[in-house]
PDB file of N, CA and C in Angstrom:
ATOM      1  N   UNK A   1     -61.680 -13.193 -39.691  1.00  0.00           N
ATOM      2  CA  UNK A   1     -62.939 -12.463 -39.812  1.00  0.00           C
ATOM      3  C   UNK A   1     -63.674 -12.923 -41.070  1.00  0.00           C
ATOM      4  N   UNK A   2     -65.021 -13.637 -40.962  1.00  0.00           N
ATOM      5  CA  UNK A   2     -66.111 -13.611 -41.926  1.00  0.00           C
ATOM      6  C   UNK A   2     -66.756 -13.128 -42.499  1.00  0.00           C
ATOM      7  N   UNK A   3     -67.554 -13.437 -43.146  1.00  0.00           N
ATOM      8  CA  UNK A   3     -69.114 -12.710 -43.512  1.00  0.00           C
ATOM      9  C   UNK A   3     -70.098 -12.546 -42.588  1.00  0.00           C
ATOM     10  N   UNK A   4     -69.954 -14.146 -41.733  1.00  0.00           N
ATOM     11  CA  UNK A   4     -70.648 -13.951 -41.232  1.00  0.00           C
ATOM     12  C   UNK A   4     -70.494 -13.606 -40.002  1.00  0.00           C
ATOM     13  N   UNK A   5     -69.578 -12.941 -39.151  1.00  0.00           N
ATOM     14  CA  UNK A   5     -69.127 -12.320 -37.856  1.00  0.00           C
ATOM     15  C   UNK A   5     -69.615 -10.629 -38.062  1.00  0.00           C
ATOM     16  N   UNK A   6     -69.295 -10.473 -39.696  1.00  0.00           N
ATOM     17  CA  UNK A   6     -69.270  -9.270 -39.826  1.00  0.00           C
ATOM     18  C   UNK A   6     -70.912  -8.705 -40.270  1.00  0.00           C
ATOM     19  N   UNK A   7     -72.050  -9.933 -40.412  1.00  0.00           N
ATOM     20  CA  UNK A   7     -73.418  -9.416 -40.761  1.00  0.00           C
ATOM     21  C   UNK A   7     -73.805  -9.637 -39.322  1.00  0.00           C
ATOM     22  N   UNK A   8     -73.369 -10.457 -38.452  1.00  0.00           N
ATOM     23  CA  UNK A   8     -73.971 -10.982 -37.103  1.00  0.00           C
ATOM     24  C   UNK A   8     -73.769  -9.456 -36.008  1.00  0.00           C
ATOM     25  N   UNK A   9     -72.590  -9.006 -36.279  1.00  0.00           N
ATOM     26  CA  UNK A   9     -72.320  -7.888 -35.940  1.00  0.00           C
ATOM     27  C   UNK A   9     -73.522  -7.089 -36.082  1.00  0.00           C
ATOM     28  N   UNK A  10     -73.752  -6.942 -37.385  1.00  0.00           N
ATOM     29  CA  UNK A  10     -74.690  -5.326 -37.494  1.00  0.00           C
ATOM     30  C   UNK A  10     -75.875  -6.174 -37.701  1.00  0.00           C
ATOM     31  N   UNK A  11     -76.111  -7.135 -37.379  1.00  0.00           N
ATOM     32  CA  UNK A  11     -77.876  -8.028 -36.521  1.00  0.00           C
ATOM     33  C   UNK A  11     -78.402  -7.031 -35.793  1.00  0.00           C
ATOM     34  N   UNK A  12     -77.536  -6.576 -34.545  1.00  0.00           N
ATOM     35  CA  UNK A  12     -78.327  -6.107 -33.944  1.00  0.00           C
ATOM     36  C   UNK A  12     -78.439  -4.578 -33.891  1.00  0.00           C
ATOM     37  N   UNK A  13     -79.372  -3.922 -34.079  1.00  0.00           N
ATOM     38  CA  UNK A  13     -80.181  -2.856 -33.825  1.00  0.00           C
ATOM     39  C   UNK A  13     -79.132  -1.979 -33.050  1.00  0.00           C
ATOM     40  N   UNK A  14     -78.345  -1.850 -31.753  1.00  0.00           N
ATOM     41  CA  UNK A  14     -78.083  -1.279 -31.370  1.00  0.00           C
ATOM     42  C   UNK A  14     -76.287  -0.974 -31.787  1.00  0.00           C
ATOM     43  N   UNK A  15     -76.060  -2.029 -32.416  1.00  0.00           N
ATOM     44  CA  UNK A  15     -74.934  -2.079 -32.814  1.00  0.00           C
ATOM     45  C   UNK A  15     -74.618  -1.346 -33.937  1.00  0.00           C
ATOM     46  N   UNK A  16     -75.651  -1.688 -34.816  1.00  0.00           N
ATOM     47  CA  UNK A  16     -75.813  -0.838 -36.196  1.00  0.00           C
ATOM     48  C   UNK A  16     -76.053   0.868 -35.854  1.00  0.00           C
ATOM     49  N   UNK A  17     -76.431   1.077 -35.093  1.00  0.00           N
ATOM     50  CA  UNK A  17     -76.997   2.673 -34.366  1.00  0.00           C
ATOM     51  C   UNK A  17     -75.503   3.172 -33.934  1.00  0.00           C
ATOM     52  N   UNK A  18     -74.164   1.964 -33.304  1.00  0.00           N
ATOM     53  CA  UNK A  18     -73.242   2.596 -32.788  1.00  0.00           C
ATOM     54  C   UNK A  18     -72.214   2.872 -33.982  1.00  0.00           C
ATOM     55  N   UNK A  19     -72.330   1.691 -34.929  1.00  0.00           N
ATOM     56  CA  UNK A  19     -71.528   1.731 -36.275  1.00  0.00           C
ATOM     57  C   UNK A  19     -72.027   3.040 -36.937  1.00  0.00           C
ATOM     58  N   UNK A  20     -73.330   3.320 -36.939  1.00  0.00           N
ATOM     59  CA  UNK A  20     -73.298   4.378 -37.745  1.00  0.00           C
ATOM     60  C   UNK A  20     -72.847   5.846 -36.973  1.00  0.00           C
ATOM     61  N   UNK A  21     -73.290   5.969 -35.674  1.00  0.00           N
ATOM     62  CA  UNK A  21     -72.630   7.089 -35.073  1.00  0.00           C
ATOM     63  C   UNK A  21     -71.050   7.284 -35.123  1.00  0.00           C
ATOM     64  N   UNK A  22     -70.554   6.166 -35.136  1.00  0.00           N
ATOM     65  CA  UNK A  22     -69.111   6.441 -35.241  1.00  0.00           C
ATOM     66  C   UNK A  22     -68.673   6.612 -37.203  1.00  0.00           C
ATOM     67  N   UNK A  23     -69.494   6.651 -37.976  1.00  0.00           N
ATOM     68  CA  UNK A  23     -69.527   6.842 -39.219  1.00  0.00           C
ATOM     69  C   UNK A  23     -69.330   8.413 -39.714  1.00  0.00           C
ATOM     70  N   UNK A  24     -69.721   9.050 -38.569  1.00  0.00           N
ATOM     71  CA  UNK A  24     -69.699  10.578 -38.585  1.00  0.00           C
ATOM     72  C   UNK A  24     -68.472  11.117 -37.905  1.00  0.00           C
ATOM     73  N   UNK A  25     -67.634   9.991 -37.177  1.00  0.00           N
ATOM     74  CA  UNK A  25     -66.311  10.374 -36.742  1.00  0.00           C
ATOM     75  C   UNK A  25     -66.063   9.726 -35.629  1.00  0.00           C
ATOM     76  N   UNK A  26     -65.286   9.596 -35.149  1.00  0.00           N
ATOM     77  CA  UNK A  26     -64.731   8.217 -33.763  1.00  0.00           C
ATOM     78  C   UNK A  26     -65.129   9.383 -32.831  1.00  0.00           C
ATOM     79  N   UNK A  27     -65.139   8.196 -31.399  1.00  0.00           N
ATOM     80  CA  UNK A  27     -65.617   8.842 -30.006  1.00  0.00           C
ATOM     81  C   UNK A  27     -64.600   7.693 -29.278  1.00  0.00           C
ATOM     82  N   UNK A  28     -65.049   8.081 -27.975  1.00  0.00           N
ATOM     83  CA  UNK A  28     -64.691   7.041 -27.458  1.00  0.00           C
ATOM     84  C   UNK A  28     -66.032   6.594 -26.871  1.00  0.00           C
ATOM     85  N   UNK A  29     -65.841   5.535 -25.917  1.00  0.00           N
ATOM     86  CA  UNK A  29     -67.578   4.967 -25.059  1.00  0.00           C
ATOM     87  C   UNK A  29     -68.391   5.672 -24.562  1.00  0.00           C
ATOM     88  N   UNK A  30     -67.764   6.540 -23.606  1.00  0.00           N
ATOM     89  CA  UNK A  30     -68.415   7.336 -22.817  1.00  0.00           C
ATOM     90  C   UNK A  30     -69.445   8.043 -23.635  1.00  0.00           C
ATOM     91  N   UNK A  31     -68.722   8.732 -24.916  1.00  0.00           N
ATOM     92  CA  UNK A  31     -69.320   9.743 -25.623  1.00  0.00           C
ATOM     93  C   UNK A  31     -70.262   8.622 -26.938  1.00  0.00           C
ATOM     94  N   UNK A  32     -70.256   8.055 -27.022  1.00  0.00           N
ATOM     95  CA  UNK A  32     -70.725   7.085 -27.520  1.00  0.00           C
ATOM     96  C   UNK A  32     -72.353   6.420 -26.455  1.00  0.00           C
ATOM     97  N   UNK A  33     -71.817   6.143 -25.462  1.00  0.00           N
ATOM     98  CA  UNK A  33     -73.195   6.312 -24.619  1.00  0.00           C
ATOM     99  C   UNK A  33     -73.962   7.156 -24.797  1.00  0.00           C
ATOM    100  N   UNK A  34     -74.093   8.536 -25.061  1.00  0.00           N
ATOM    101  CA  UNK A  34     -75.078   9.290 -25.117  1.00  0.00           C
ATOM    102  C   UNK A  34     -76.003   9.224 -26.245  1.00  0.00           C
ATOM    103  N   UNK A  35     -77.355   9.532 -25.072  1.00  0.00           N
ATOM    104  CA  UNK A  35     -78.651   8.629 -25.788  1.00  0.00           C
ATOM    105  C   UNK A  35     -79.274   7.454 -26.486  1.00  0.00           C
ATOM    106  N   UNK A  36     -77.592   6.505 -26.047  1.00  0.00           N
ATOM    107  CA  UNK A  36     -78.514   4.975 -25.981  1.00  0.00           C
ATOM    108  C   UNK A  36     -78.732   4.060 -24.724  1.00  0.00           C
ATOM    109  N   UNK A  37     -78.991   5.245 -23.354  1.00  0.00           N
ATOM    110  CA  UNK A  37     -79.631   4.504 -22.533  1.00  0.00           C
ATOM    111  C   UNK A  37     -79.357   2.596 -22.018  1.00  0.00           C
ATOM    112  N   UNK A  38     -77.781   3.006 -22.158  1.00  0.00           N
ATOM    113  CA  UNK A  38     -77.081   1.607 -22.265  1.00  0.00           C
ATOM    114  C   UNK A  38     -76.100   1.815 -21.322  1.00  0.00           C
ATOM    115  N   UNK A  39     -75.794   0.680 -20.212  1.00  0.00           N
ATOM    116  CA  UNK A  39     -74.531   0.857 -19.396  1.00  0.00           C
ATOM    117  C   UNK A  39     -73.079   0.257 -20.359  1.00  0.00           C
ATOM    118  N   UNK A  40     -72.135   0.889 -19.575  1.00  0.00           N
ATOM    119  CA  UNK A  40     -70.669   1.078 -19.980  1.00  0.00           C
ATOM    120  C   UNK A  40     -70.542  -0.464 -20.092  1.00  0.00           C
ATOM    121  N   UNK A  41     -70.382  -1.320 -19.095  1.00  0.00           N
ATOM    122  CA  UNK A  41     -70.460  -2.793 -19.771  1.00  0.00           C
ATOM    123  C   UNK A  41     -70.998  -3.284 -21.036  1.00  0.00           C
ATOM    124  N   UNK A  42     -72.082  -2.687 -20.982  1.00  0.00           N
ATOM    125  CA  UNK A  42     -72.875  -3.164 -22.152  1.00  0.00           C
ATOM    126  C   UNK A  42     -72.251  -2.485 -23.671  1.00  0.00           C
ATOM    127  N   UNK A  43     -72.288  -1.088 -23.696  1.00  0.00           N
ATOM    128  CA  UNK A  43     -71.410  -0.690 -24.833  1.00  0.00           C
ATOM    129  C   UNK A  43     -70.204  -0.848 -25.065  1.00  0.00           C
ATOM    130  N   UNK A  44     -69.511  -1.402 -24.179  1.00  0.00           N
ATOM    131  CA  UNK A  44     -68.314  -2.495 -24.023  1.00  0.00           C
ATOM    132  C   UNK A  44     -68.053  -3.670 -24.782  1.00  0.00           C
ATOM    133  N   UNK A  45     -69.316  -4.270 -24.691  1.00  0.00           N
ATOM    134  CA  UNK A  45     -69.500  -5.389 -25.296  1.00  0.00           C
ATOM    135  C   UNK A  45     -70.183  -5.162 -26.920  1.00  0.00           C
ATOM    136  N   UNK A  46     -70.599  -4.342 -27.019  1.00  0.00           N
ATOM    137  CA  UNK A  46     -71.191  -3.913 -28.284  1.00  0.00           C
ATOM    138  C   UNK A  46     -70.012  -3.715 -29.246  1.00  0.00           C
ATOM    139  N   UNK A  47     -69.481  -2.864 -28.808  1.00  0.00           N
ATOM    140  CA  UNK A  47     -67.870  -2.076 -29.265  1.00  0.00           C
ATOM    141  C   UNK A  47     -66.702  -3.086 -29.452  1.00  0.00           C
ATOM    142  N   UNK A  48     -66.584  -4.390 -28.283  1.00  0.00           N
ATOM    143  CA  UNK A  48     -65.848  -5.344 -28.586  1.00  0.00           C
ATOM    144  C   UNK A  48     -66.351  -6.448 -29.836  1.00  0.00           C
ATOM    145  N   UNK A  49     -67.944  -6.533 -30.270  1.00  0.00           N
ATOM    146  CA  UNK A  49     -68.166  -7.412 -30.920  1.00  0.00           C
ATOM    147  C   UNK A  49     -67.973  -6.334 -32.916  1.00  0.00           C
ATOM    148  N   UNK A  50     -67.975  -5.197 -32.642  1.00  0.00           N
ATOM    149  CA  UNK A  50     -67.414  -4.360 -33.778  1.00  0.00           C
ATOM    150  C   UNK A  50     -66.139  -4.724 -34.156  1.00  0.00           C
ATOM    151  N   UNK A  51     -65.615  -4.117 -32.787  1.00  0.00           N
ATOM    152  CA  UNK A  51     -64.090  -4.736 -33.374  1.00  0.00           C
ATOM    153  C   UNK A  51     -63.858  -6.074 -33.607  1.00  0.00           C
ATOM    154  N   UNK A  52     -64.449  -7.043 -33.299  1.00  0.00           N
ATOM    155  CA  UNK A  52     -63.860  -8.114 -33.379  1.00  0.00           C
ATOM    156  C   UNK A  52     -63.990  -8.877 -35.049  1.00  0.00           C
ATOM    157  N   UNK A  53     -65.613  -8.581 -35.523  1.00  0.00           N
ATOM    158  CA  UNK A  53     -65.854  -8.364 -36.647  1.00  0.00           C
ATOM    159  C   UNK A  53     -64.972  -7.840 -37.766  1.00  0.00           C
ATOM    160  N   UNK A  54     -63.806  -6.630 -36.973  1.00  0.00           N
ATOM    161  CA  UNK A  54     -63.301  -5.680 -38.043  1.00  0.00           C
ATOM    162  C   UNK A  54     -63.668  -4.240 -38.429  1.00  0.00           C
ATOM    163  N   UNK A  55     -65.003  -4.242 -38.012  1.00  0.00           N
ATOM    164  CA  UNK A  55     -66.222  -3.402 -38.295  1.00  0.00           C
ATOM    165  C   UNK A  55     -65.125  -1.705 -37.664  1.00  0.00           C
ATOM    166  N   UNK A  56     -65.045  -1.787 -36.746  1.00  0.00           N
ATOM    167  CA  UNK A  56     -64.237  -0.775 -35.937  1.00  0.00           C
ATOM    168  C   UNK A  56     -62.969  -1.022 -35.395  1.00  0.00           C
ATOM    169  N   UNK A  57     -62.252  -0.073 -35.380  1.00  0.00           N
ATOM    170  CA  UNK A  57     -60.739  -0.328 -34.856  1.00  0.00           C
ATOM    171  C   UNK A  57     -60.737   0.655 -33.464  1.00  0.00           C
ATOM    172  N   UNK A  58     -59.906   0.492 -32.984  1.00  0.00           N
ATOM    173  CA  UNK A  58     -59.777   1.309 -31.493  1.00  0.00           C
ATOM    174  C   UNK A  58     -58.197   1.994 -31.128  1.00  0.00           C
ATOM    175  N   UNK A  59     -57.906   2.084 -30.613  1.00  0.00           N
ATOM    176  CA  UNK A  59     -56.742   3.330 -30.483  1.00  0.00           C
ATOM    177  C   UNK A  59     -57.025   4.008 -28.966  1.00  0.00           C
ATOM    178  N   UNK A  60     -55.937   3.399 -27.769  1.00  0.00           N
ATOM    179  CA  UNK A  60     -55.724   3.668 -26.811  1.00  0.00           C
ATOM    180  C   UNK A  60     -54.718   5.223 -26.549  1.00  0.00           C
ATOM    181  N   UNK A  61     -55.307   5.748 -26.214  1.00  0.00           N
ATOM    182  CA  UNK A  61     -54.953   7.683 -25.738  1.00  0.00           C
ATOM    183  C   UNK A  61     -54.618   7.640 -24.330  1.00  0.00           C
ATOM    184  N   UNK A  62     -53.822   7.272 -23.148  1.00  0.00           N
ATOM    185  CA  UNK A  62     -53.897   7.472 -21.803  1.00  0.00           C
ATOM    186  C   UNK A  62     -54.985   6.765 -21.390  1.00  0.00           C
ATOM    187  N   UNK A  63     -56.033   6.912 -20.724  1.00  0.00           N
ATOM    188  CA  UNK A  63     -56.933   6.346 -19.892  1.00  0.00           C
ATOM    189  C   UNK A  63     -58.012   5.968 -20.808  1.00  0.00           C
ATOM    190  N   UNK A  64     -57.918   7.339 -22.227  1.00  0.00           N
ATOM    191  CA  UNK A  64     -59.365   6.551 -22.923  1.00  0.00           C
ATOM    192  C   UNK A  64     -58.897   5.796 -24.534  1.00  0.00           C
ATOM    193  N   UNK A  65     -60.240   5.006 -24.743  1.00  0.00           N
ATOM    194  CA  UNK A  65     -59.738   4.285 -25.765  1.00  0.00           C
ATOM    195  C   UNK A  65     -61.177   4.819 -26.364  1.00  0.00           C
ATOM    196  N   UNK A  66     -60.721   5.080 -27.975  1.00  0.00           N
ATOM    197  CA  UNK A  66     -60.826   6.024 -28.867  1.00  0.00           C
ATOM    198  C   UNK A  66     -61.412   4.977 -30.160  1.00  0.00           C
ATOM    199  N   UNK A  67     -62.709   5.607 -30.379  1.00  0.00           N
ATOM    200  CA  UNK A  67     -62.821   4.011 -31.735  1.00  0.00           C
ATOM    201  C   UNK A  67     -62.850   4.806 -33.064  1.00  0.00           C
ATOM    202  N   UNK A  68     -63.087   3.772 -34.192  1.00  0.00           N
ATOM    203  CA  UNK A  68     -63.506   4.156 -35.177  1.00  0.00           C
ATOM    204  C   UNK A  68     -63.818   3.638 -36.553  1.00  0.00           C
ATOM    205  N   UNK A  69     -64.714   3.404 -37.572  1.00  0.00           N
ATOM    206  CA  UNK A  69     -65.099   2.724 -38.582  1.00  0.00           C
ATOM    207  C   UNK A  69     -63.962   2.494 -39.227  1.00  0.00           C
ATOM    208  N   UNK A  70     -63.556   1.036 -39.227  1.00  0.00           N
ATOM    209  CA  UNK A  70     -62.215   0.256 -39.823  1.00  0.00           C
ATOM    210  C   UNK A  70     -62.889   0.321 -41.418  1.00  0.00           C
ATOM    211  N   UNK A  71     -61.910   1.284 -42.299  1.00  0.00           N
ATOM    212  CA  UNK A  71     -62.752   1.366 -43.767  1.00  0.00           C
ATOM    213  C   UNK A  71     -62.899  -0.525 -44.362  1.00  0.00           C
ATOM    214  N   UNK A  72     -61.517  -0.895 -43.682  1.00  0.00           N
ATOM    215  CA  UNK A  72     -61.419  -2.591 -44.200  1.00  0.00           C
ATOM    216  C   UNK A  72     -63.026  -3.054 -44.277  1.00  0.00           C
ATOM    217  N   UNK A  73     -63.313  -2.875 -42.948  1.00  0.00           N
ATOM    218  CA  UNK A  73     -64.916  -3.408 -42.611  1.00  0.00           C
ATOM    219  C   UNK A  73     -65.648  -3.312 -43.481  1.00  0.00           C
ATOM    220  N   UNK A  74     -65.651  -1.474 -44.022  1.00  0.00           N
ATOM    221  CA  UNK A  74     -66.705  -0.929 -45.408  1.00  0.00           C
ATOM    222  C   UNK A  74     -66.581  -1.959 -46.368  1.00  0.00           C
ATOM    223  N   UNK A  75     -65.241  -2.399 -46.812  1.00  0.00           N
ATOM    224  CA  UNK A  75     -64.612  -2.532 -47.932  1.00  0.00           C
ATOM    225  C   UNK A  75     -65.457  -3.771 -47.844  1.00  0.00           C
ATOM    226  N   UNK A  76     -65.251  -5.034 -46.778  1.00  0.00           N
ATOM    227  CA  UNK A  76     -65.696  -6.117 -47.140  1.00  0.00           C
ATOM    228  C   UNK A  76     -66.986  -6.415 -47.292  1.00  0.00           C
ATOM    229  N   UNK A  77     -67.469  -5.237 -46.839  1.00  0.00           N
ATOM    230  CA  UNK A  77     -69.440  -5.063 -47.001  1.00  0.00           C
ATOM    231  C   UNK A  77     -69.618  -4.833 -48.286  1.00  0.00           C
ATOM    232  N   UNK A  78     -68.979  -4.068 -48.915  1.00  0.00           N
ATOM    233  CA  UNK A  78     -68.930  -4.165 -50.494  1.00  0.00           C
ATOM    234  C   UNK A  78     -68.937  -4.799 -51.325  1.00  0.00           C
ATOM    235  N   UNK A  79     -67.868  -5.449 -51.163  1.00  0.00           N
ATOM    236  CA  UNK A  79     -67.024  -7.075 -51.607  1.00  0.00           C
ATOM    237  C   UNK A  79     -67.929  -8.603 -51.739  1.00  0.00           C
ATOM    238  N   UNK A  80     -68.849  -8.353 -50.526  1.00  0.00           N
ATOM    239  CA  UNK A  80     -70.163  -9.124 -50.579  1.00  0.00           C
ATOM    240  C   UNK A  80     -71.221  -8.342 -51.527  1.00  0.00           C
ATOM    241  N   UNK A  81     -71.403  -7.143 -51.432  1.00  0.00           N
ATOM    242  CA  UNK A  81     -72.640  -6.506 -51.955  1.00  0.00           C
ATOM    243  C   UNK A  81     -72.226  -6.618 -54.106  1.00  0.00           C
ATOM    244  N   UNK A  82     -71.364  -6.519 -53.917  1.00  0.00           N
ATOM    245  CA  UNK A  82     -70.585  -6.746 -55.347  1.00  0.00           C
ATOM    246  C   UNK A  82     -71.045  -7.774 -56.008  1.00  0.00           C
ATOM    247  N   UNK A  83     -70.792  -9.053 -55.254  1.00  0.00           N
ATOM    248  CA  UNK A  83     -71.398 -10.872 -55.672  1.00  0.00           C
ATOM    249  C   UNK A  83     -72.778 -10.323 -56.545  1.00  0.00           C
ATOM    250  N   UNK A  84     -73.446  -9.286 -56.046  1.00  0.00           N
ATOM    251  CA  UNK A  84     -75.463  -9.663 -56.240  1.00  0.00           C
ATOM    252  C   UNK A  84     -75.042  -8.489 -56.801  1.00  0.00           C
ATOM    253  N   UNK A  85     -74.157  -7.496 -57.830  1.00  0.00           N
ATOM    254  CA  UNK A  85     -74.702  -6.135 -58.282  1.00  0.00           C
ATOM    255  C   UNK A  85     -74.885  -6.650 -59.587  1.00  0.00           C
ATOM    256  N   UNK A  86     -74.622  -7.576 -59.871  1.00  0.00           N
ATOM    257  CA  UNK A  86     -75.196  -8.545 -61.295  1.00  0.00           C
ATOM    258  C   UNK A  86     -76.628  -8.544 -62.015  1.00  0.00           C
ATOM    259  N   UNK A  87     -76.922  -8.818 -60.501  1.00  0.00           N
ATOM    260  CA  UNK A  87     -78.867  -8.766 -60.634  1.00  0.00           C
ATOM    261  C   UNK A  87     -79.295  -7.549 -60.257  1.00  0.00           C
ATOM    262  N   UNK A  88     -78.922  -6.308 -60.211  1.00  0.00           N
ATOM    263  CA  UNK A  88     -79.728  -5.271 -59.736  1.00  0.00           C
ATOM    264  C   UNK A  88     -80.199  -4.783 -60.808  1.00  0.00           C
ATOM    265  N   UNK A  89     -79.505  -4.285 -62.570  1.00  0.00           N
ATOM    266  CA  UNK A  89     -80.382  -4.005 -63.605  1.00  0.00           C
ATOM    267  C   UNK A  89     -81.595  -4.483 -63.783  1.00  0.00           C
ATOM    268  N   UNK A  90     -81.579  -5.863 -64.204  1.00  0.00           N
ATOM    269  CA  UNK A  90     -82.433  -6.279 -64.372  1.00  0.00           C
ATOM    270  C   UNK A  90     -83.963  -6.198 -63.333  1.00  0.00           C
ATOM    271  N   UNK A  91     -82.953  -6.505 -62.152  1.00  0.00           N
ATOM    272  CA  UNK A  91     -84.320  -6.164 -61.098  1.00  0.00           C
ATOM    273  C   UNK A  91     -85.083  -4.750 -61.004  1.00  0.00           C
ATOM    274  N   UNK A  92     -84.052  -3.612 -61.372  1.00  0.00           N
ATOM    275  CA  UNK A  92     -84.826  -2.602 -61.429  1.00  0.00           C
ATOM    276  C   UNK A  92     -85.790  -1.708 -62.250  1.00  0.00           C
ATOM    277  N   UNK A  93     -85.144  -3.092 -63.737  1.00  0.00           N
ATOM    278  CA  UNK A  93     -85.791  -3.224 -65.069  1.00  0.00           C
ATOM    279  C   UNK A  93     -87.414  -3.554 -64.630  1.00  0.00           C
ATOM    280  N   UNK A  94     -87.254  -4.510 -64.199  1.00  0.00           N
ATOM    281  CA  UNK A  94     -88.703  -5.284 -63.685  1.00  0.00           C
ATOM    282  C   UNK A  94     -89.627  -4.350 -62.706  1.00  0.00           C
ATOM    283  N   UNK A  95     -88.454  -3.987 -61.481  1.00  0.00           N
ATOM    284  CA  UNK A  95     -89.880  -2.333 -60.672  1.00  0.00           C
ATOM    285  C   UNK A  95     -90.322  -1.526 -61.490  1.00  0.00           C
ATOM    286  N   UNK A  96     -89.174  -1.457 -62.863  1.00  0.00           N
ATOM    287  CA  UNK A  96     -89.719  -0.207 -62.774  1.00  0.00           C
ATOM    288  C   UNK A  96     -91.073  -0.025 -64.449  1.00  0.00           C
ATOM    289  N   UNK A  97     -90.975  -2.047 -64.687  1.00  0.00           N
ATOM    290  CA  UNK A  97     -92.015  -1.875 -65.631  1.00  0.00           C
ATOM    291  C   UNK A  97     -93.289  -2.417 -64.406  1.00  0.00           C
ATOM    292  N   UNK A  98     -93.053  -2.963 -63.268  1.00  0.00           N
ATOM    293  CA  UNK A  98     -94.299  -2.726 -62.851  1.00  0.00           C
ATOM    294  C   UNK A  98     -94.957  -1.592 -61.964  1.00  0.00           C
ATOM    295  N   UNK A  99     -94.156  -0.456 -61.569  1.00  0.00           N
ATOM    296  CA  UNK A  99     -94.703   0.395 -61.483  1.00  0.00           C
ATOM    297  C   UNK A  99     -95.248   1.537 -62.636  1.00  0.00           C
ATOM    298  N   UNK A 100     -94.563   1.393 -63.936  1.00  0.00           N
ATOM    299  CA  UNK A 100     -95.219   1.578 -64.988  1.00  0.00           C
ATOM    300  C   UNK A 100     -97.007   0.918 -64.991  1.00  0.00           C
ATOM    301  N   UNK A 101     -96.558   0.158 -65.078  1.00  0.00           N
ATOM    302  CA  UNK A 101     -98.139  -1.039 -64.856  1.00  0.00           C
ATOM    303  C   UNK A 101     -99.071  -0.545 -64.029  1.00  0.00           C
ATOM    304  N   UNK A 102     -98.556  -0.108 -62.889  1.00  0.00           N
ATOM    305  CA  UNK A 102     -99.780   0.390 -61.948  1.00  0.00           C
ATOM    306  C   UNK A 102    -100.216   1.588 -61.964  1.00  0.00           C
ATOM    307  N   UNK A 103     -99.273   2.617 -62.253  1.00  0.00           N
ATOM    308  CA  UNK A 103     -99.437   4.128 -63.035  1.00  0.00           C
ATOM    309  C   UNK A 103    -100.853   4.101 -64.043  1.00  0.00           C
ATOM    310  N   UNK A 104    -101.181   2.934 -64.719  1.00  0.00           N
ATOM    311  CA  UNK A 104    -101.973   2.650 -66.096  1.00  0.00           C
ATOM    312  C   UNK A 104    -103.181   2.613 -65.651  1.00  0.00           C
TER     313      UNK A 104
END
């Protein structure tokens, strides 16, 4: 698993909508379908490209399989976001003398 499996992952729009619903607590698909107007194949495939990323882990119960935000996943979103927290003082040094500036 990459960086980049794991940003290609949350590319898309609908994927990022399922990562974050399951952020509030695992489901399984079915319950996960509701209100994204998406067939079971399709959130199938959404859910397999999570996990495959890392992003989500899954956990088979009898007939249903059960997902949920793999913290690993969080962790390595961090781990990247970490590289660039170097430059955020300074950058926010700079908004926040030019919104000073425009205040004037």
């Amino acid at each position: 698993m990459d960086d980049d499996s794991l940003f290609r992952a949350l590319a898309d729009p609908t994927r990022r909508a399922i990562f974050e619903r399951l952020a509030s607590g695992p489901s399984n698909a079915s319950g996960l379908r509701e209100g994204f107007g998406i067939s079971q194949p399709a959130m199938s495939q959404h859910l397999g490209v999570l996990v495959g990323a890392g992003l989500v882990r899954q956990e088979r119960e009898g007939r249903f399989v059960n997902y949920e935000v793999d913290p690993a996943g969080i962790g390595r979103i961090g781990n990247w976001l970490r590289r660039y927290q170097v430059y955020w003082p300074s950058r926010m040094a700079d908004l926040d003398e030019v919104l000073r500036e425009m205040d004037q």
